[in-house]
PDB file of N, CA and C in Angstrom:
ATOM      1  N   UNK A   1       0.849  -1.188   0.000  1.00  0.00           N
ATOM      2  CA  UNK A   1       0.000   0.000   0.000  1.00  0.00           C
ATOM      3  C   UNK A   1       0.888   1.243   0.000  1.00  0.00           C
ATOM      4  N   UNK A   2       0.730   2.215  -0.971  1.00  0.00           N
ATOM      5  CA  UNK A   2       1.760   2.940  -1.190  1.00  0.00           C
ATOM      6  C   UNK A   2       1.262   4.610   0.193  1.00  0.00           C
ATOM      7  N   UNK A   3       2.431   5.097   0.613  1.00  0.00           N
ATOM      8  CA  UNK A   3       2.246   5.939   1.872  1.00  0.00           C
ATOM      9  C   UNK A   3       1.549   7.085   1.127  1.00  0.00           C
ATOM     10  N   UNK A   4       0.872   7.862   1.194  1.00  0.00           N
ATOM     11  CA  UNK A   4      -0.225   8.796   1.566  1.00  0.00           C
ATOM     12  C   UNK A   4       0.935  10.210   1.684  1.00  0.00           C
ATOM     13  N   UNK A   5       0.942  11.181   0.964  1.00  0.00           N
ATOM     14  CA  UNK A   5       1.226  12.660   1.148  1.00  0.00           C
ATOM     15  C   UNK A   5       0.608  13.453   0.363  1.00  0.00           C
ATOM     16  N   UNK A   6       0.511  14.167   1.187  1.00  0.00           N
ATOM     17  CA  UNK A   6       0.365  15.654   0.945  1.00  0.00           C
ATOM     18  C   UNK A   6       1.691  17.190   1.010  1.00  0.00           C
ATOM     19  N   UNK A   7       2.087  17.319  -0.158  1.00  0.00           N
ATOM     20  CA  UNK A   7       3.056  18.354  -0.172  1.00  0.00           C
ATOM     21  C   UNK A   7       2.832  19.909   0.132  1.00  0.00           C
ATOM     22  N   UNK A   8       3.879  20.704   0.899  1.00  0.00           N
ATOM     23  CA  UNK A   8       3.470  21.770   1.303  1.00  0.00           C
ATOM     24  C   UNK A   8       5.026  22.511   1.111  1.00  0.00           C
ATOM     25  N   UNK A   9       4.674  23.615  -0.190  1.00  0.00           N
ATOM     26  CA  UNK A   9       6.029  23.802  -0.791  1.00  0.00           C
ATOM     27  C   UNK A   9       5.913  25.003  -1.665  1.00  0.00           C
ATOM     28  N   UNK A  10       7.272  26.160  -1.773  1.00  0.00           N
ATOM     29  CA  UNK A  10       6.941  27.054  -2.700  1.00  0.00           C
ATOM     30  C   UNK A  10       7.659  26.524  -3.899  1.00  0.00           C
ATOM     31  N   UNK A  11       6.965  25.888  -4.586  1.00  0.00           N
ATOM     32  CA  UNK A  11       7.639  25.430  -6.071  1.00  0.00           C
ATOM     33  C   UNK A  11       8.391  26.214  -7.123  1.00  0.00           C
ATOM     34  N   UNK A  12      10.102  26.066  -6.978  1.00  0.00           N
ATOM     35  CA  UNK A  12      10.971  26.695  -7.828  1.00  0.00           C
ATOM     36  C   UNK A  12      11.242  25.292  -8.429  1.00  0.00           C
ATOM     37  N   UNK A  13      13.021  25.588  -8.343  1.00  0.00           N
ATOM     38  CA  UNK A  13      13.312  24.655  -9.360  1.00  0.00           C
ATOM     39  C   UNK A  13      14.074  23.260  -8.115  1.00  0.00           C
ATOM     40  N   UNK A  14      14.052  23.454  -6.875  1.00  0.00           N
ATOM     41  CA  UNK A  14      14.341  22.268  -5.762  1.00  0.00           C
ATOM     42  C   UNK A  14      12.827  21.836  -5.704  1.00  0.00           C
ATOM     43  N   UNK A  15      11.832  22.507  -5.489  1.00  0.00           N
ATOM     44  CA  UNK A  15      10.829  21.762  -4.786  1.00  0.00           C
ATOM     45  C   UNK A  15      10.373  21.182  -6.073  1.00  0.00           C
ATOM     46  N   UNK A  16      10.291  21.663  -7.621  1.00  0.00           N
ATOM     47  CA  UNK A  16       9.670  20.730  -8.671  1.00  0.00           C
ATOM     48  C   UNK A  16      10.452  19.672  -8.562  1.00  0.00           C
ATOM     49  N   UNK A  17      11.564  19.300  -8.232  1.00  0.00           N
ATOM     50  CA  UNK A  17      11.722  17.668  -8.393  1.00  0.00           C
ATOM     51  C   UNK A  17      11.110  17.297  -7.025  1.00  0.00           C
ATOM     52  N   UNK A  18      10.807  17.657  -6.357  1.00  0.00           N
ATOM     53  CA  UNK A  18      10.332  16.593  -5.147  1.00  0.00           C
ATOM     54  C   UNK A  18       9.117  16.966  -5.195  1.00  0.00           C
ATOM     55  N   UNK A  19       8.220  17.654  -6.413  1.00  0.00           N
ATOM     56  CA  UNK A  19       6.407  17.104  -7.135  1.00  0.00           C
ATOM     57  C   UNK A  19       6.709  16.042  -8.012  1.00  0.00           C
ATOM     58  N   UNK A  20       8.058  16.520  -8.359  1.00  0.00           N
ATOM     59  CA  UNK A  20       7.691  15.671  -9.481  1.00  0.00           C
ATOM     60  C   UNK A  20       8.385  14.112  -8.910  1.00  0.00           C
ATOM     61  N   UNK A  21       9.215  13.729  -7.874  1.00  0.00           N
ATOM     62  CA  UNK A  21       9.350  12.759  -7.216  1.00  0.00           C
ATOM     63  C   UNK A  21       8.033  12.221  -6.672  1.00  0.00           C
ATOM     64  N   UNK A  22       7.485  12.528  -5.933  1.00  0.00           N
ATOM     65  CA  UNK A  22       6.251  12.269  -5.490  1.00  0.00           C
ATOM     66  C   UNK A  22       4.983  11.730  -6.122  1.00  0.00           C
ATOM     67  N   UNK A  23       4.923  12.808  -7.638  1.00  0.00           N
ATOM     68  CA  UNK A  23       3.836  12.389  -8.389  1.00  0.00           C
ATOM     69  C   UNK A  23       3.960  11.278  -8.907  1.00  0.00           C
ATOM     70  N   UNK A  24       5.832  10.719  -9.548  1.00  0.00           N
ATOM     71  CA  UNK A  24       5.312   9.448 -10.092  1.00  0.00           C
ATOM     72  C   UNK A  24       6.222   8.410  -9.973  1.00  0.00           C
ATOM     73  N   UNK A  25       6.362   8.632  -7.790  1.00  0.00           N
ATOM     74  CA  UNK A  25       7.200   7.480  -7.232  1.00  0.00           C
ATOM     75  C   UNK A  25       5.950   6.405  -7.368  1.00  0.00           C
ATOM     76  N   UNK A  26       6.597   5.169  -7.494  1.00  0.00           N
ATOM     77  CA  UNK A  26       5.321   4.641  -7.410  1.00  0.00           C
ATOM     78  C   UNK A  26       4.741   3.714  -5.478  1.00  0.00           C
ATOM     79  N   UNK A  27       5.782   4.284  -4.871  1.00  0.00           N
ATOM     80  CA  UNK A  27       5.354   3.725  -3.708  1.00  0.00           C
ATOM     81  C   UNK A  27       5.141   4.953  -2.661  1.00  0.00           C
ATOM     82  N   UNK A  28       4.296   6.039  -3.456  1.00  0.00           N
ATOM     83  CA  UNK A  28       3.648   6.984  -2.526  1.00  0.00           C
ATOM     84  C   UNK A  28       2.422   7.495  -3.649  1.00  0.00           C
ATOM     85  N   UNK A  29       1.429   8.065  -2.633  1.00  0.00           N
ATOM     86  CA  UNK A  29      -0.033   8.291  -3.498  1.00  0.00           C
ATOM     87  C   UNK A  29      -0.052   9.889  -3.168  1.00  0.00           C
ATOM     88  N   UNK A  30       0.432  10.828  -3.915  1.00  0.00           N
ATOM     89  CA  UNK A  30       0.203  12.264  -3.753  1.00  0.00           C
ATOM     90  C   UNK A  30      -1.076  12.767  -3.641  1.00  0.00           C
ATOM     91  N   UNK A  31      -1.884  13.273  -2.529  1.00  0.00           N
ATOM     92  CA  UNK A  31      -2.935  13.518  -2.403  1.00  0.00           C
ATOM     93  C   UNK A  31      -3.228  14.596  -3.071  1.00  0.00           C
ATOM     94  N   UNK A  32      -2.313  15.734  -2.432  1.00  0.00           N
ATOM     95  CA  UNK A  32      -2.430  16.576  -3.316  1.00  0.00           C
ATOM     96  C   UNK A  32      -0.776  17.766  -2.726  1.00  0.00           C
ATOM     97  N   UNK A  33      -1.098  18.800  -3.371  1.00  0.00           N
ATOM     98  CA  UNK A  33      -0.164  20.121  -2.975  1.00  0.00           C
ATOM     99  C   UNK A  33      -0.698  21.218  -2.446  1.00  0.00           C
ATOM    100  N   UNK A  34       0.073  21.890  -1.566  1.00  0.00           N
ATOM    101  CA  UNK A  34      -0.012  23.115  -1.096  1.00  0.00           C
ATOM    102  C   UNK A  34       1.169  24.154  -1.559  1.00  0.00           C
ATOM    103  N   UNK A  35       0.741  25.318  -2.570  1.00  0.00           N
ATOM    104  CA  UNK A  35       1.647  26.294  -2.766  1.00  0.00           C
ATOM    105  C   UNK A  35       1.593  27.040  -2.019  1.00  0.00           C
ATOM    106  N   UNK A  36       2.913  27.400  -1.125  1.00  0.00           N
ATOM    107  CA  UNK A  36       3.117  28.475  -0.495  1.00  0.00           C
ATOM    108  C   UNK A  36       3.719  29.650  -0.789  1.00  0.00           C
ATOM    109  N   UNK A  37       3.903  31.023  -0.491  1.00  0.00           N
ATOM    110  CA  UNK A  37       4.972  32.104  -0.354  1.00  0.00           C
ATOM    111  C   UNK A  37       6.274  31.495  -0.045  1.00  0.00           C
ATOM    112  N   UNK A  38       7.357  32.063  -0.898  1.00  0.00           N
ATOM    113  CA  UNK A  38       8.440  31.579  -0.222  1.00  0.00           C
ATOM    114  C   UNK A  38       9.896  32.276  -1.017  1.00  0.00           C
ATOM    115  N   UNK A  39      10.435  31.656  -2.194  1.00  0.00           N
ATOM    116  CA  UNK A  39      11.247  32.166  -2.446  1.00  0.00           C
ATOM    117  C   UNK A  39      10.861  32.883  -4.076  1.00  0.00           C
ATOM    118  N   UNK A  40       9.239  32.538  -4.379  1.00  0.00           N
ATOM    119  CA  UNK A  40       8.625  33.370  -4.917  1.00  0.00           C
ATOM    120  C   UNK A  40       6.994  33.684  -4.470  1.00  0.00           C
ATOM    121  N   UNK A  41       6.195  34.518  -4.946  1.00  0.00           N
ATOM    122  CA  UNK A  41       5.075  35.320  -4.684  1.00  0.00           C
ATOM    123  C   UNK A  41       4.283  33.750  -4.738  1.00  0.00           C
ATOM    124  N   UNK A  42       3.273  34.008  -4.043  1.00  0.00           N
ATOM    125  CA  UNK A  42       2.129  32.380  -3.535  1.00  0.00           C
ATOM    126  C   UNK A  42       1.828  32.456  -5.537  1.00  0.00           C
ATOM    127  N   UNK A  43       1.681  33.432  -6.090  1.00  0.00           N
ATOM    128  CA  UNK A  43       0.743  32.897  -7.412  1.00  0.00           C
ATOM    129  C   UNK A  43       1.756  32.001  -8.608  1.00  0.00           C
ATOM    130  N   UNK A  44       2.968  32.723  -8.007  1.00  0.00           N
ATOM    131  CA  UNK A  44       4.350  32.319  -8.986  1.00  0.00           C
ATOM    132  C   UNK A  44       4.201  31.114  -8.667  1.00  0.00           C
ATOM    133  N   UNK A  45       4.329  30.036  -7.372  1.00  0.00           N
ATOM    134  CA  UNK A  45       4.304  28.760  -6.960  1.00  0.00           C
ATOM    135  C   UNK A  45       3.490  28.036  -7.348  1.00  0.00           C
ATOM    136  N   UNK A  46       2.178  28.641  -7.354  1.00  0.00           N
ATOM    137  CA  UNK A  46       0.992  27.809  -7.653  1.00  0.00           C
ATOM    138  C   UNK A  46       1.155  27.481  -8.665  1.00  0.00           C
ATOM    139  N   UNK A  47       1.711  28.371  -9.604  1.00  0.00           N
ATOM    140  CA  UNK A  47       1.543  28.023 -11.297  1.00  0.00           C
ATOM    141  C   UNK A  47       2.710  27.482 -11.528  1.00  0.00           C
ATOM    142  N   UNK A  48       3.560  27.472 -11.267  1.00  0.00           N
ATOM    143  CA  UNK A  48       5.044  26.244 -10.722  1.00  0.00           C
ATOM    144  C   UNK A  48       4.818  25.060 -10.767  1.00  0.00           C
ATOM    145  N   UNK A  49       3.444  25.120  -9.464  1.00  0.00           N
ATOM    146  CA  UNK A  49       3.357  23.492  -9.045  1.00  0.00           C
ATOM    147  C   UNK A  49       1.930  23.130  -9.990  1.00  0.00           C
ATOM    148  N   UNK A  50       1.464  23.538 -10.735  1.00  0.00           N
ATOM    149  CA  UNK A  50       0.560  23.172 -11.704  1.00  0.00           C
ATOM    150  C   UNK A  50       1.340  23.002 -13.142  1.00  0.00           C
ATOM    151  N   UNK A  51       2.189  23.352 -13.163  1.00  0.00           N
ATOM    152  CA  UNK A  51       2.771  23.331 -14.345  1.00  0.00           C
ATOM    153  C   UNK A  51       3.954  21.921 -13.987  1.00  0.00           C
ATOM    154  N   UNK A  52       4.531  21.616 -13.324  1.00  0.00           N
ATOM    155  CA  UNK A  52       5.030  20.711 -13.243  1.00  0.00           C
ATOM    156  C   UNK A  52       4.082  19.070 -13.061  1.00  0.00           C
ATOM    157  N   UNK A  53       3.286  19.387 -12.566  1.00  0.00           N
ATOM    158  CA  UNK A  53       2.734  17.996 -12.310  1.00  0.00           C
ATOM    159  C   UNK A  53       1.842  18.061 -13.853  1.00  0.00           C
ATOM    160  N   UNK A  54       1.289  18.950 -14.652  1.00  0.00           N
ATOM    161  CA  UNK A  54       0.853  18.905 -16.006  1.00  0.00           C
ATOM    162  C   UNK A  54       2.175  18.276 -16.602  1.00  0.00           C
ATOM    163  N   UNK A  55       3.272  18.629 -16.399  1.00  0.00           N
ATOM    164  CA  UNK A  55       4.362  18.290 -17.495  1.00  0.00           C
ATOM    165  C   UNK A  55       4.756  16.715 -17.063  1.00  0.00           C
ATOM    166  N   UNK A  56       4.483  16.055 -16.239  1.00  0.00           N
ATOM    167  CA  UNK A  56       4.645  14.632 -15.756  1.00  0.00           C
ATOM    168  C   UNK A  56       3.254  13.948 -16.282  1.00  0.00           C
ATOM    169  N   UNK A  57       2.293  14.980 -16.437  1.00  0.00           N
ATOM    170  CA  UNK A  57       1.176  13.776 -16.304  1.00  0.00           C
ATOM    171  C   UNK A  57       0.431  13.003 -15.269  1.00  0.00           C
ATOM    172  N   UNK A  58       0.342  14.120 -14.192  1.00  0.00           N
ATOM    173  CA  UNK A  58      -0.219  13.933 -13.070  1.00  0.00           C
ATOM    174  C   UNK A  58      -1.169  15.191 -12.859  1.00  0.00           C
ATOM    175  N   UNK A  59      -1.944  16.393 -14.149  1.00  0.00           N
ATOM    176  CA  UNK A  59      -3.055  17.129 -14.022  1.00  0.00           C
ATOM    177  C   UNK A  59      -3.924  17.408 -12.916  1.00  0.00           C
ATOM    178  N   UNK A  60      -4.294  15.657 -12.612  1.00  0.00           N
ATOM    179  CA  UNK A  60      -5.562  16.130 -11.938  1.00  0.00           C
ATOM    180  C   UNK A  60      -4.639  16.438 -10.547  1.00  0.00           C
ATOM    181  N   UNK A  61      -3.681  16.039 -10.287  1.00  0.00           N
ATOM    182  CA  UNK A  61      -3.164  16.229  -8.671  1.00  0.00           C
ATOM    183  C   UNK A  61      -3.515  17.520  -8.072  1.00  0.00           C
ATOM    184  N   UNK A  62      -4.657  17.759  -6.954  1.00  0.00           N
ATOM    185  CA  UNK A  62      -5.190  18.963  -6.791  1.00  0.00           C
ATOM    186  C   UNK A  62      -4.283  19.703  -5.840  1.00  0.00           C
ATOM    187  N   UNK A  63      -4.119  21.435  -6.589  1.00  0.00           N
ATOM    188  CA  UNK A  63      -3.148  22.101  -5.939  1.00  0.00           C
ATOM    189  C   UNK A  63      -3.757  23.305  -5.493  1.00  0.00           C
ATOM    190  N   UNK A  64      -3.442  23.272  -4.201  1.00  0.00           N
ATOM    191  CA  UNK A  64      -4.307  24.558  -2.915  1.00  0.00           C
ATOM    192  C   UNK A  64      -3.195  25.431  -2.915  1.00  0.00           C
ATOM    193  N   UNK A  65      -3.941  27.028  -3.008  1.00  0.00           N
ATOM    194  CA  UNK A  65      -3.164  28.106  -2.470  1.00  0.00           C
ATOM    195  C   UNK A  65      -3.366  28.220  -1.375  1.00  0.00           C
ATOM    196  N   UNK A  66      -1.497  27.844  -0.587  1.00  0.00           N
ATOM    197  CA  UNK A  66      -1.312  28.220   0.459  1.00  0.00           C
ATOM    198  C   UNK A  66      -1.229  29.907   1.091  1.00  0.00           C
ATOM    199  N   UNK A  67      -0.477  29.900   2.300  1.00  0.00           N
ATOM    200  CA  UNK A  67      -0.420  30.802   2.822  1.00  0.00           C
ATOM    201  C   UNK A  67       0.462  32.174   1.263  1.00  0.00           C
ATOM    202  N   UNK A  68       0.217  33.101   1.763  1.00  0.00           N
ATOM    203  CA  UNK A  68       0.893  34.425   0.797  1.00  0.00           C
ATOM    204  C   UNK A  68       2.156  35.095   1.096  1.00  0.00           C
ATOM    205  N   UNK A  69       2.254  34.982   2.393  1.00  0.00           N
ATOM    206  CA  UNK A  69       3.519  35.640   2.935  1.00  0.00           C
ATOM    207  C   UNK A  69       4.212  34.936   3.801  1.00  0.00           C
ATOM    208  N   UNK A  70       5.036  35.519   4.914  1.00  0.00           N
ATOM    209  CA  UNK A  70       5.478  34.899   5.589  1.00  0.00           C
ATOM    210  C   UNK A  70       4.763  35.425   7.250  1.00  0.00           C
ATOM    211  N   UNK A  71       5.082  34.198   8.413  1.00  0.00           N
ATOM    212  CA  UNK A  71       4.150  33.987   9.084  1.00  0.00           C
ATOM    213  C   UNK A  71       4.542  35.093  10.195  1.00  0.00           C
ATOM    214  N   UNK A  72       6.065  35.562   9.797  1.00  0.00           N
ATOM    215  CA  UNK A  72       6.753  36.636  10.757  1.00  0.00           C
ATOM    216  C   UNK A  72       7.644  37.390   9.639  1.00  0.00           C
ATOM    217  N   UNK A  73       7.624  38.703   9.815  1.00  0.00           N
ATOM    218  CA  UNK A  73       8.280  39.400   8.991  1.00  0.00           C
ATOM    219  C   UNK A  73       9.847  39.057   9.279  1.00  0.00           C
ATOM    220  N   UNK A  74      10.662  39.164   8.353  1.00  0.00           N
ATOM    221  CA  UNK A  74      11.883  39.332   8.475  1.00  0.00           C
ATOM    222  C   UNK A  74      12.719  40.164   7.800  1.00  0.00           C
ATOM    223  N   UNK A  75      13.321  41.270   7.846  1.00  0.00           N
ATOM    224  CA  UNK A  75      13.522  42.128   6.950  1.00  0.00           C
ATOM    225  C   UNK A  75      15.062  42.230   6.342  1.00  0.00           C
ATOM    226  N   UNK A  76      15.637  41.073   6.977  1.00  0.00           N
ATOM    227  CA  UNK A  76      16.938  40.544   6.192  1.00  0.00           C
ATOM    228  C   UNK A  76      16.535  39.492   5.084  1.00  0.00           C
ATOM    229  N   UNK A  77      15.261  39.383   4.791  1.00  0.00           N
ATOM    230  CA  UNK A  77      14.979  37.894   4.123  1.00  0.00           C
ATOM    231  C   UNK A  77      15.009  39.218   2.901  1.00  0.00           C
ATOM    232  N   UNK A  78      15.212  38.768   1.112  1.00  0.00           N
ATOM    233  CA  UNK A  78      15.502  39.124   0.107  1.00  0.00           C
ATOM    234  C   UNK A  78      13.725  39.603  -0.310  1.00  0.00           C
ATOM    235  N   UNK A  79      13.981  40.324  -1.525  1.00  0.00           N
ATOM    236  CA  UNK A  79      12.602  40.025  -2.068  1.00  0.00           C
ATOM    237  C   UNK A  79      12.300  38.554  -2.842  1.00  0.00           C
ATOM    238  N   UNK A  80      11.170  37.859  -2.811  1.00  0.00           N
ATOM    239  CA  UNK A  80      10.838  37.053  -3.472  1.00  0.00           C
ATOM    240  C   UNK A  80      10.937  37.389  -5.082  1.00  0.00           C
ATOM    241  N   UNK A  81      11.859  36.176  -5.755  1.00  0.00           N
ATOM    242  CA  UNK A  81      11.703  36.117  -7.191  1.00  0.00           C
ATOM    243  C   UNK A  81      10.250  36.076  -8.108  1.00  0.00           C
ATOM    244  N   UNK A  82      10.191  36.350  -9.054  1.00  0.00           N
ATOM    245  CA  UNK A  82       8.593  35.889  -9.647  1.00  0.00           C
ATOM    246  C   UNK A  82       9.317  34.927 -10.766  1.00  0.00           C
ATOM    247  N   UNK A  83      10.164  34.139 -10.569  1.00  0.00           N
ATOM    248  CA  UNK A  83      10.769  33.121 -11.360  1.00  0.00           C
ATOM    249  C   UNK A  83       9.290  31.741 -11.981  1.00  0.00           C
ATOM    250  N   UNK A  84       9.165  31.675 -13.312  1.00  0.00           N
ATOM    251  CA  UNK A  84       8.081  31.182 -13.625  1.00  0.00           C
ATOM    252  C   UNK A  84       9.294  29.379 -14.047  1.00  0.00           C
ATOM    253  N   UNK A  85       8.408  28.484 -14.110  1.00  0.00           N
ATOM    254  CA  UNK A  85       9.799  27.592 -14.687  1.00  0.00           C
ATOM    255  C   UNK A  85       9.361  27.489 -16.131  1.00  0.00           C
ATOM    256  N   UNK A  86      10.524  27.102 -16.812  1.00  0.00           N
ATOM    257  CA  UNK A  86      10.161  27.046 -18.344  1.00  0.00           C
ATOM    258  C   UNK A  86       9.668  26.375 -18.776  1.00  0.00           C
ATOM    259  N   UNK A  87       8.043  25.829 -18.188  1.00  0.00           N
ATOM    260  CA  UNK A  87       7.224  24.660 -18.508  1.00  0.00           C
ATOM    261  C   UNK A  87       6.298  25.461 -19.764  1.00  0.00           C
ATOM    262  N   UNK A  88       5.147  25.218 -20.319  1.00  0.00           N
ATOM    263  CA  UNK A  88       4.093  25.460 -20.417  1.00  0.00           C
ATOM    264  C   UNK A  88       3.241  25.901 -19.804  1.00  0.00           C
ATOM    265  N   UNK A  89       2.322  27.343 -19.756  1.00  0.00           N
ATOM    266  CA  UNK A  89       1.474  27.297 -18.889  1.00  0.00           C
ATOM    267  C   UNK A  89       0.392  26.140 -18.382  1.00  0.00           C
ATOM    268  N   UNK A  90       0.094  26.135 -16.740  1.00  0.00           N
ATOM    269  CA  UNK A  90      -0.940  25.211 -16.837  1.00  0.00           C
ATOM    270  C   UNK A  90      -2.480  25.550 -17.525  1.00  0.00           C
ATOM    271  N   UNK A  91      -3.089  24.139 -17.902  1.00  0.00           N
ATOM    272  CA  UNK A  91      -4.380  24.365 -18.244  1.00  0.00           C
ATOM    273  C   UNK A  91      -5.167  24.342 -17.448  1.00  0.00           C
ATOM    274  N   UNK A  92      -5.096  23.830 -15.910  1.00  0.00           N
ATOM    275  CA  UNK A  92      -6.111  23.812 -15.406  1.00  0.00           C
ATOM    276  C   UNK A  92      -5.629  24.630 -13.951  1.00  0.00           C
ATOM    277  N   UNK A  93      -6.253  24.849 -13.146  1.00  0.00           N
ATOM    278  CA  UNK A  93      -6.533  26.398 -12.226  1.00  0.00           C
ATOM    279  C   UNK A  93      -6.448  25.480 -10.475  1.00  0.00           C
ATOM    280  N   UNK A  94      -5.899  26.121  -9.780  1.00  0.00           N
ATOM    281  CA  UNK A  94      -5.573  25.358  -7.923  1.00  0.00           C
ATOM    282  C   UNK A  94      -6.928  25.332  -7.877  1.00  0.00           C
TER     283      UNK A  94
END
């Protein structure tokens, strides 16, 4: 019986291999994703992590917008990139 996750991640170019590990290990069942704020803007991620699991072939894997910012300011932390990855846009919407 393959283990059960749920990912919770701002999808650049580290966290797309570990969607895209996940989506098509075959001894784990990706429930779904959570895009967060992080080292880009929550909308940059979302469409990150929709665009990567479209480019594997895992579409329907349903992806929630997480949190937007961060949970405590820090004002040594950089600005967030709006780094898109060089997939295809996704077709279908978190």
């Amino acid at each position: 019986m393959p283990t059960r996750v749920v990912l919770d991640c701002d999808t650049g170019t580290d966290d797309a291999v570990a969607v895209m590990l996940a989506a098509l290990h075959p001894d784990l069942e990706l429930l779904g994703v959570v895009s967060t704020w992080g080292n880009a803007p929550v909308d940059v991620t979302t469409e990150n992590t929709r665009r990567v699991l479209e480019h594997v072939g895992r579409g329907e894997v349903p992806v929630h917008v997480g949190l937007a910012g961060p949970v405590a300011a820090d004002p040594r932390r950089p600005a967030p990139r709006r780094d898109l990855l060089p997939l295809p846009p996704a077709r279908r919407g978190p």
